[in-house]
PDB file of N, CA and C in Angstrom:
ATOM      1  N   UNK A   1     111.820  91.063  91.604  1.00  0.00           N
ATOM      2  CA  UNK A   1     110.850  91.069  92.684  1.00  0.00           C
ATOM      3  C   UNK A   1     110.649  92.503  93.152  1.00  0.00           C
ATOM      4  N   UNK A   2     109.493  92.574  93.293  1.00  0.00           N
ATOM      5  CA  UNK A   2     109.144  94.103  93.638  1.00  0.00           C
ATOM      6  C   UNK A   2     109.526  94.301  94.885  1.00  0.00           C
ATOM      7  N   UNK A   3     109.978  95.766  95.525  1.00  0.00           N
ATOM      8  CA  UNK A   3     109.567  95.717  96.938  1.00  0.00           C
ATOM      9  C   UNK A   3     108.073  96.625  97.870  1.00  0.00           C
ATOM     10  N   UNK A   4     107.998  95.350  98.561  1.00  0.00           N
ATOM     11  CA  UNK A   4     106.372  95.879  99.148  1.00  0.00           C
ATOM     12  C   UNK A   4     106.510  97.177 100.126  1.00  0.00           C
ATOM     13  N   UNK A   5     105.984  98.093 100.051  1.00  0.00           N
ATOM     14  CA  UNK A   5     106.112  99.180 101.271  1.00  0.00           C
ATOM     15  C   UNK A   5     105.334  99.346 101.817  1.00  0.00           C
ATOM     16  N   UNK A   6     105.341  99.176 103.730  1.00  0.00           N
ATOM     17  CA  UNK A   6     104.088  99.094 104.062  1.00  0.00           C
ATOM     18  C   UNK A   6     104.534 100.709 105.094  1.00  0.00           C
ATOM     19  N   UNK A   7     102.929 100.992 105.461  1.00  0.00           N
ATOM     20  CA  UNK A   7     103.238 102.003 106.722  1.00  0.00           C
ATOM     21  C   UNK A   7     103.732 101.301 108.201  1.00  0.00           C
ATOM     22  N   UNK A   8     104.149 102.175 108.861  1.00  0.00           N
ATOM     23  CA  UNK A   8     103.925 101.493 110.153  1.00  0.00           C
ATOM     24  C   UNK A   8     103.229 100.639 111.221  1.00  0.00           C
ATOM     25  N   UNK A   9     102.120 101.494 110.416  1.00  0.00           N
ATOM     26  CA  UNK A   9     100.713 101.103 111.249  1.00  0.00           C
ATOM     27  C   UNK A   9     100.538  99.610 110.734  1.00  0.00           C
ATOM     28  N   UNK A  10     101.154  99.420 109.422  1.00  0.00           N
ATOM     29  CA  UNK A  10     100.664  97.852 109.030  1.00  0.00           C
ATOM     30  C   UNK A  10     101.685  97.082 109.564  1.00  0.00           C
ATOM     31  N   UNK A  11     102.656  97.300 109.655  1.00  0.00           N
ATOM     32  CA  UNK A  11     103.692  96.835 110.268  1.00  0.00           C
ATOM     33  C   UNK A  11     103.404  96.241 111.432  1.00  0.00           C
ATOM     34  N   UNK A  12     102.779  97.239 112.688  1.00  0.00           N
ATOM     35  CA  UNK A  12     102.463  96.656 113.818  1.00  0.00           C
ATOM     36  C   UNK A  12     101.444  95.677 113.794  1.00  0.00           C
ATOM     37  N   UNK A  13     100.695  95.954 112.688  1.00  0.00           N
ATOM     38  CA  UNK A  13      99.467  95.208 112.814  1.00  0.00           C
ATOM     39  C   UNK A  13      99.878  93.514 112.543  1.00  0.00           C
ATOM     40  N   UNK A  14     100.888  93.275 111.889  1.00  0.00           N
ATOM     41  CA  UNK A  14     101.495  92.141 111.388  1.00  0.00           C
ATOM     42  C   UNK A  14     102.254  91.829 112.129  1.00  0.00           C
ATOM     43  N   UNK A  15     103.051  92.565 113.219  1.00  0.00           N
ATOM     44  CA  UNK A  15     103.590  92.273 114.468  1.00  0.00           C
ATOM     45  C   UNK A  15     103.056  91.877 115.794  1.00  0.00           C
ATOM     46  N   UNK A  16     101.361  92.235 115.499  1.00  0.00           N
ATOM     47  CA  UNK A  16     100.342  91.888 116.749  1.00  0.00           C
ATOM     48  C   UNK A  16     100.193  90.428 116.029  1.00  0.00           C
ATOM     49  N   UNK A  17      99.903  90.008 115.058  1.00  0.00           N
ATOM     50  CA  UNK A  17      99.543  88.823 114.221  1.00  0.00           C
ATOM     51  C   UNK A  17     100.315  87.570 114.747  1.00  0.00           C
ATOM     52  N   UNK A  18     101.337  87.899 114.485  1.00  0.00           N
ATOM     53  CA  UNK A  18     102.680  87.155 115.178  1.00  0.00           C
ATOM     54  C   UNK A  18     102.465  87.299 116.093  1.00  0.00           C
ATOM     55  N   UNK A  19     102.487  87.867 117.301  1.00  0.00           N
ATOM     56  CA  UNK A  19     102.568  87.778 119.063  1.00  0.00           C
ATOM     57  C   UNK A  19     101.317  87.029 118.921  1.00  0.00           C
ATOM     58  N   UNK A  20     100.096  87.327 118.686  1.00  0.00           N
ATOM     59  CA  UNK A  20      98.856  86.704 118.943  1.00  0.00           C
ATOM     60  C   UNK A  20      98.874  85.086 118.600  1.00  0.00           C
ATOM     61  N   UNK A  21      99.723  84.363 117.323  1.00  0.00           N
ATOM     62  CA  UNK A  21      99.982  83.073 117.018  1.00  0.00           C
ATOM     63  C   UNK A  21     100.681  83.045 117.647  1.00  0.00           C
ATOM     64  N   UNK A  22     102.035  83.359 118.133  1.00  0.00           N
ATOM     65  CA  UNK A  22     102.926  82.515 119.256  1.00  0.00           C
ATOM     66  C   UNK A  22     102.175  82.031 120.942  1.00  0.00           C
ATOM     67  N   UNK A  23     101.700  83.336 121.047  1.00  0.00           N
ATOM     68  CA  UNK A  23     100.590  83.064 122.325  1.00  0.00           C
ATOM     69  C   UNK A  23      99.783  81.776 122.356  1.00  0.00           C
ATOM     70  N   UNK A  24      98.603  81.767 121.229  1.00  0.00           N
ATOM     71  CA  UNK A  24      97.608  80.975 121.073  1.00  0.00           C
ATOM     72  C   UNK A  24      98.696  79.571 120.812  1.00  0.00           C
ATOM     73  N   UNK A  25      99.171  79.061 119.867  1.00  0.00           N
ATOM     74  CA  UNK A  25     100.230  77.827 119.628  1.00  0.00           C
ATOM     75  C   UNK A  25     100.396  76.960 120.942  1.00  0.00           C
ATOM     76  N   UNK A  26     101.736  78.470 122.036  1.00  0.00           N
ATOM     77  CA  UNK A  26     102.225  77.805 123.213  1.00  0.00           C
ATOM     78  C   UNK A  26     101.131  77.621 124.136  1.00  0.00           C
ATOM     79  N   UNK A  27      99.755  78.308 123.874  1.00  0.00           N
ATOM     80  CA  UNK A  27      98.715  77.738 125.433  1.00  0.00           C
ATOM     81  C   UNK A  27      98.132  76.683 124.816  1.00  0.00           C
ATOM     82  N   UNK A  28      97.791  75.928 123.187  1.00  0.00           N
ATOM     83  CA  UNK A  28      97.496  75.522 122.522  1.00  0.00           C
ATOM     84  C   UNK A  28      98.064  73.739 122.927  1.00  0.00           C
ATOM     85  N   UNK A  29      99.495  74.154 123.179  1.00  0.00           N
ATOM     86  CA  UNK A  29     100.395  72.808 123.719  1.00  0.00           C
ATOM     87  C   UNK A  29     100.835  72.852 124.400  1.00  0.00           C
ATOM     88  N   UNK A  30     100.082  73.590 125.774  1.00  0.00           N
ATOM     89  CA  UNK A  30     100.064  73.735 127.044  1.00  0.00           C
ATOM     90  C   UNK A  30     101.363  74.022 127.692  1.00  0.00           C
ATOM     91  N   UNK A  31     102.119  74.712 126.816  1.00  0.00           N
ATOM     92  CA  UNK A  31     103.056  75.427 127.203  1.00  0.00           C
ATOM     93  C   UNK A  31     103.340  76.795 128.725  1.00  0.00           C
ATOM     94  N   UNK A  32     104.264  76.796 129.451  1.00  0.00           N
ATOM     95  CA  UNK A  32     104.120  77.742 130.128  1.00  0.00           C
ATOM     96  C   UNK A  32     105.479  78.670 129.502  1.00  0.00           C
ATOM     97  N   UNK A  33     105.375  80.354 129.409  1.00  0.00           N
ATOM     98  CA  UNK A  33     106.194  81.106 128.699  1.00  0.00           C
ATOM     99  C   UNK A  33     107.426  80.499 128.971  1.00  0.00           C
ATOM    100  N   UNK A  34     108.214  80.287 130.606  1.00  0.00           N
ATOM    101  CA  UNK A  34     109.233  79.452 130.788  1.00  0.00           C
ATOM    102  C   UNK A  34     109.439  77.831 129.971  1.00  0.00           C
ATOM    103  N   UNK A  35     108.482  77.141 129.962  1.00  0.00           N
ATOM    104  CA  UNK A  35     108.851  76.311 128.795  1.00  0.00           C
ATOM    105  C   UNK A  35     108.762  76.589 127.752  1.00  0.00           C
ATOM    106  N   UNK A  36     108.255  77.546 126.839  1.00  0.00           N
ATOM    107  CA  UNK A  36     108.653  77.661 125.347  1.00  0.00           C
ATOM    108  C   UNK A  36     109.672  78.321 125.518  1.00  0.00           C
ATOM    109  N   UNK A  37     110.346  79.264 126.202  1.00  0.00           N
ATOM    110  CA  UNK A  37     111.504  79.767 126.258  1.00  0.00           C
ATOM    111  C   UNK A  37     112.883  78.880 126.317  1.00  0.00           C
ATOM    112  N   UNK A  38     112.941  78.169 127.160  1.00  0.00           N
ATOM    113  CA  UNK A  38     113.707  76.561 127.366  1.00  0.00           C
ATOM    114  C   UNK A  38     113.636  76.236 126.304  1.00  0.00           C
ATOM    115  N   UNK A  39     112.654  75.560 125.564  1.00  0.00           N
ATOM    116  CA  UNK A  39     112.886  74.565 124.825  1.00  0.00           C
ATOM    117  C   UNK A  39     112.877  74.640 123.379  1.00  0.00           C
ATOM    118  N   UNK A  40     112.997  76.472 123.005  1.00  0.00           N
ATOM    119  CA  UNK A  40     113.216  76.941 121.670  1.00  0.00           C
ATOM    120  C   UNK A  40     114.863  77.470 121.835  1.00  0.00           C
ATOM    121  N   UNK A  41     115.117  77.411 122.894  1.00  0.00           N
ATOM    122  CA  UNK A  41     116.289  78.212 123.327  1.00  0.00           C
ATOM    123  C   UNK A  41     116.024  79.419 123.410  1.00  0.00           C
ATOM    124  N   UNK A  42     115.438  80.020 123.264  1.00  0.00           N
ATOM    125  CA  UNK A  42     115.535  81.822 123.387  1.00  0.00           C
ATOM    126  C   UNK A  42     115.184  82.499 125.055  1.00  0.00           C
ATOM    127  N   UNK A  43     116.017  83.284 125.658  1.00  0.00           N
ATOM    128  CA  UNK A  43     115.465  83.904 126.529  1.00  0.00           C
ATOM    129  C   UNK A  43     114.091  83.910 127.542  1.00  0.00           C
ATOM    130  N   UNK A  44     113.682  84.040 128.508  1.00  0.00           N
ATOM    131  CA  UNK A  44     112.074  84.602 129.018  1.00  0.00           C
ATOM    132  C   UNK A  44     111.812  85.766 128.840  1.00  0.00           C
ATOM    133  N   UNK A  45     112.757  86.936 129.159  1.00  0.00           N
ATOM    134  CA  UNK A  45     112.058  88.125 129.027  1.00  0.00           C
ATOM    135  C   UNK A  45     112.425  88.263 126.911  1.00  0.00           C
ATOM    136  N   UNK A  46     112.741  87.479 125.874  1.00  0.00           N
ATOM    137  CA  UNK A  46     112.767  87.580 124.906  1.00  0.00           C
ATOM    138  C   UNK A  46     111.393  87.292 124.334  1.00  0.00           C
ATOM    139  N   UNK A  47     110.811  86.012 124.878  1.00  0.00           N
ATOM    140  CA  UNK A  47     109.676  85.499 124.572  1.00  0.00           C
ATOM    141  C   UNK A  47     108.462  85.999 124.916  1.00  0.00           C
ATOM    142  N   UNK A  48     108.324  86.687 126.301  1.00  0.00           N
ATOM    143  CA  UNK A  48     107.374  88.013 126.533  1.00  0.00           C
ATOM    144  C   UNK A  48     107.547  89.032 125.524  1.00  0.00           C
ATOM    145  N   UNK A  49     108.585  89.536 125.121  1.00  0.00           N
ATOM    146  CA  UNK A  49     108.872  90.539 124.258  1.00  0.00           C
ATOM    147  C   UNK A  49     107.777  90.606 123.383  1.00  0.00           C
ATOM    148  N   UNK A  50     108.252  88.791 122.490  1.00  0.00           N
ATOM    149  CA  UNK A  50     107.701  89.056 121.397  1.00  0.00           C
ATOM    150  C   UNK A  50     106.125  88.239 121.669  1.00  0.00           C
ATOM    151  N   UNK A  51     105.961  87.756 122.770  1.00  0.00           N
ATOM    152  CA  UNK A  51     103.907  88.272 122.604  1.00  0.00           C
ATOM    153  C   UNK A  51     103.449  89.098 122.877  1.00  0.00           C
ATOM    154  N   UNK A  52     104.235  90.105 123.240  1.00  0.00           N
ATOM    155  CA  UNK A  52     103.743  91.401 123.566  1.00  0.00           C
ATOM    156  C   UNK A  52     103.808  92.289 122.149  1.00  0.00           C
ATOM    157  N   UNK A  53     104.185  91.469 121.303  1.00  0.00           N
ATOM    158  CA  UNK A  53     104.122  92.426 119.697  1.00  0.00           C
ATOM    159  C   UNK A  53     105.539  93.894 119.904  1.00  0.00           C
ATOM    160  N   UNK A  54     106.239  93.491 120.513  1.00  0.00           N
ATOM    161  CA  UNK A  54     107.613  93.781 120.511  1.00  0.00           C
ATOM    162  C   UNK A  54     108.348  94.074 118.842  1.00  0.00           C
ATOM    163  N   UNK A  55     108.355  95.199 118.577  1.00  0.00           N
ATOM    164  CA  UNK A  55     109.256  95.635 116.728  1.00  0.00           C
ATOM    165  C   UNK A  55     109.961  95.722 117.037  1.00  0.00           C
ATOM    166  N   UNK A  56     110.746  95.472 118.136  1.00  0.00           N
ATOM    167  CA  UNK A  56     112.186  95.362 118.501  1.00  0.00           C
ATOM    168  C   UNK A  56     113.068  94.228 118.719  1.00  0.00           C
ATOM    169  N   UNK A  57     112.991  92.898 117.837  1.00  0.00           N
ATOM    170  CA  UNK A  57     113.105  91.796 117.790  1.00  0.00           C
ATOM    171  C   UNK A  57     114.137  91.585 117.045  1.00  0.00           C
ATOM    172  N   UNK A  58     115.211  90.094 117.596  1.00  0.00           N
ATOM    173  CA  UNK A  58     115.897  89.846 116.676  1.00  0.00           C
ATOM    174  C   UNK A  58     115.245  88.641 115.602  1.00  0.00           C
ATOM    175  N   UNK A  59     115.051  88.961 114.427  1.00  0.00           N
ATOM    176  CA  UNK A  59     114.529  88.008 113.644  1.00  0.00           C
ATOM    177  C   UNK A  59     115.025  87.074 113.592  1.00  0.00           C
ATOM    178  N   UNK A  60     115.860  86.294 113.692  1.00  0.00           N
ATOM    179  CA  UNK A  60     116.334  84.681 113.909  1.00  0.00           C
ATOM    180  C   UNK A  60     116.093  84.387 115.136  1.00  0.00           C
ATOM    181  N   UNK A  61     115.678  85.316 116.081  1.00  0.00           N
ATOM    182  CA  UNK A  61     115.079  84.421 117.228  1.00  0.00           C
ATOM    183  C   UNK A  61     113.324  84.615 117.181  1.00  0.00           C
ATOM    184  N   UNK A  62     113.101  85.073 116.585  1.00  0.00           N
ATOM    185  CA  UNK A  62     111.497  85.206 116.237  1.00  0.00           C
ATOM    186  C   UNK A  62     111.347  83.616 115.323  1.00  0.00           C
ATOM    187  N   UNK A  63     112.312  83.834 114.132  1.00  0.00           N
ATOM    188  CA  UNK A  63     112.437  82.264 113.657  1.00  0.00           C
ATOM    189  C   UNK A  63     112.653  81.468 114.535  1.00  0.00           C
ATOM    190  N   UNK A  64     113.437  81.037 114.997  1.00  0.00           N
ATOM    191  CA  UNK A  64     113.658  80.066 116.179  1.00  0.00           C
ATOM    192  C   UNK A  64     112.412  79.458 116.953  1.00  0.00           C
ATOM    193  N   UNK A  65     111.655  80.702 117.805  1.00  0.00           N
ATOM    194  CA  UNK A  65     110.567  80.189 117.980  1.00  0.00           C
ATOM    195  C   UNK A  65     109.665  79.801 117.437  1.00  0.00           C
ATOM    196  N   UNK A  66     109.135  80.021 115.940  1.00  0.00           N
ATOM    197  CA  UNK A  66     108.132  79.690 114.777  1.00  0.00           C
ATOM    198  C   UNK A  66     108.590  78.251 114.599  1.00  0.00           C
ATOM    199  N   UNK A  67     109.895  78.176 114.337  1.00  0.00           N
ATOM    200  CA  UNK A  67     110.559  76.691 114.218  1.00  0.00           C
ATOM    201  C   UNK A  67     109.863  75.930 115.222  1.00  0.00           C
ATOM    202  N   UNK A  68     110.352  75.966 116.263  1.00  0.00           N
ATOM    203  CA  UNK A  68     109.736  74.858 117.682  1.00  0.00           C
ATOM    204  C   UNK A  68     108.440  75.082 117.403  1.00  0.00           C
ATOM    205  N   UNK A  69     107.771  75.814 117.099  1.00  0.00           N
ATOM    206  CA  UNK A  69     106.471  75.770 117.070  1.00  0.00           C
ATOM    207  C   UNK A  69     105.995  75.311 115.781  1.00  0.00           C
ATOM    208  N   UNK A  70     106.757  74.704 114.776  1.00  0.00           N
ATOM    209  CA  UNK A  70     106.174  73.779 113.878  1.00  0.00           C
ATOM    210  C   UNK A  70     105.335  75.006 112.576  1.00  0.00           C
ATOM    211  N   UNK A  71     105.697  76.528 112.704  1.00  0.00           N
ATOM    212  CA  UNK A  71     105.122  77.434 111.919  1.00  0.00           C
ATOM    213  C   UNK A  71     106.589  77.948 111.018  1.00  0.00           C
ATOM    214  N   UNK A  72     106.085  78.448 109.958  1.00  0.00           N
ATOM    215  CA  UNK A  72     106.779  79.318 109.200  1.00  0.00           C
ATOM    216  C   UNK A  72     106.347  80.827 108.699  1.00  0.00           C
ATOM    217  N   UNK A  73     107.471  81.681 108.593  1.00  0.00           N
ATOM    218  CA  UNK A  73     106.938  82.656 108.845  1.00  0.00           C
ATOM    219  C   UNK A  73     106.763  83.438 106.910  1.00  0.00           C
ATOM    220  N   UNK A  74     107.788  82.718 106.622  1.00  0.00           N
ATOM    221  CA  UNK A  74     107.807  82.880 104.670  1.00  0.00           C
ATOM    222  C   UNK A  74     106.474  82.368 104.065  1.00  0.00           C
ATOM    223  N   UNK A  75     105.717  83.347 103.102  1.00  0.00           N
ATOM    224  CA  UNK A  75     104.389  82.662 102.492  1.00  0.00           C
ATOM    225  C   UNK A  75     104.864  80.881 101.637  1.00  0.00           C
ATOM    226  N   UNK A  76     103.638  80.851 101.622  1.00  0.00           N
ATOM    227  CA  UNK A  76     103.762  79.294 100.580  1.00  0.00           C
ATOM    228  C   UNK A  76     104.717  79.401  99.272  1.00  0.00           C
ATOM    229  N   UNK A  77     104.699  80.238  98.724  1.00  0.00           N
ATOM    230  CA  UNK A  77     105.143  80.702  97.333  1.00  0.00           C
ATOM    231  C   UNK A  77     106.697  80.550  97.073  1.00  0.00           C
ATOM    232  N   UNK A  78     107.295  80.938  98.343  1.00  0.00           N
ATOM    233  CA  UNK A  78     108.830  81.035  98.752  1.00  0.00           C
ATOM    234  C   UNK A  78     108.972  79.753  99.248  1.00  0.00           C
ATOM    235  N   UNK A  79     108.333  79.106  99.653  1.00  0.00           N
ATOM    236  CA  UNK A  79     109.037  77.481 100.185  1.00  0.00           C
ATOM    237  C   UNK A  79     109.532  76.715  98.859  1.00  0.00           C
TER     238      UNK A  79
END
């Protein structure tokens, strides 16, 4: 498997991608940030973090929330 190298700049841009789907999802199922926080288990100021497009994330809690939210974050190819 090759490895992909991206710049930074794409990086964030794929990190806004993510904050922007967790956002849209939880207002989607009328979530308030305190209840998706509760009920994925992760933190409040964790879950602002990461809709705020936060690169400072722990990735199993970025999973965590994709989980409760019924998303995955691995392409089709890898399932």
């Amino acid at each position: 498997m090759d490895v992909i190298r991206r710049t930074n700049a794409e990086i964030e841009k794929e990190l806004g991608a993510v904050a922007y789907f967790v956002r849209k999802k939880r207002k989607e199922r009328g979530y308030t940030q305190e209840e998706l926080a509760a009920s994925a288990g992760v933190g409040l100021a964790f879950l602002k973090r990461l809709e705020g497009g936060d690169e400072n994330l722990h990735l199993a809690k970025v999973l965590q929330v994709l989980r409760h939210l019924k998303a995955d974050l691995f392409p089709k190819e890898y399932q």
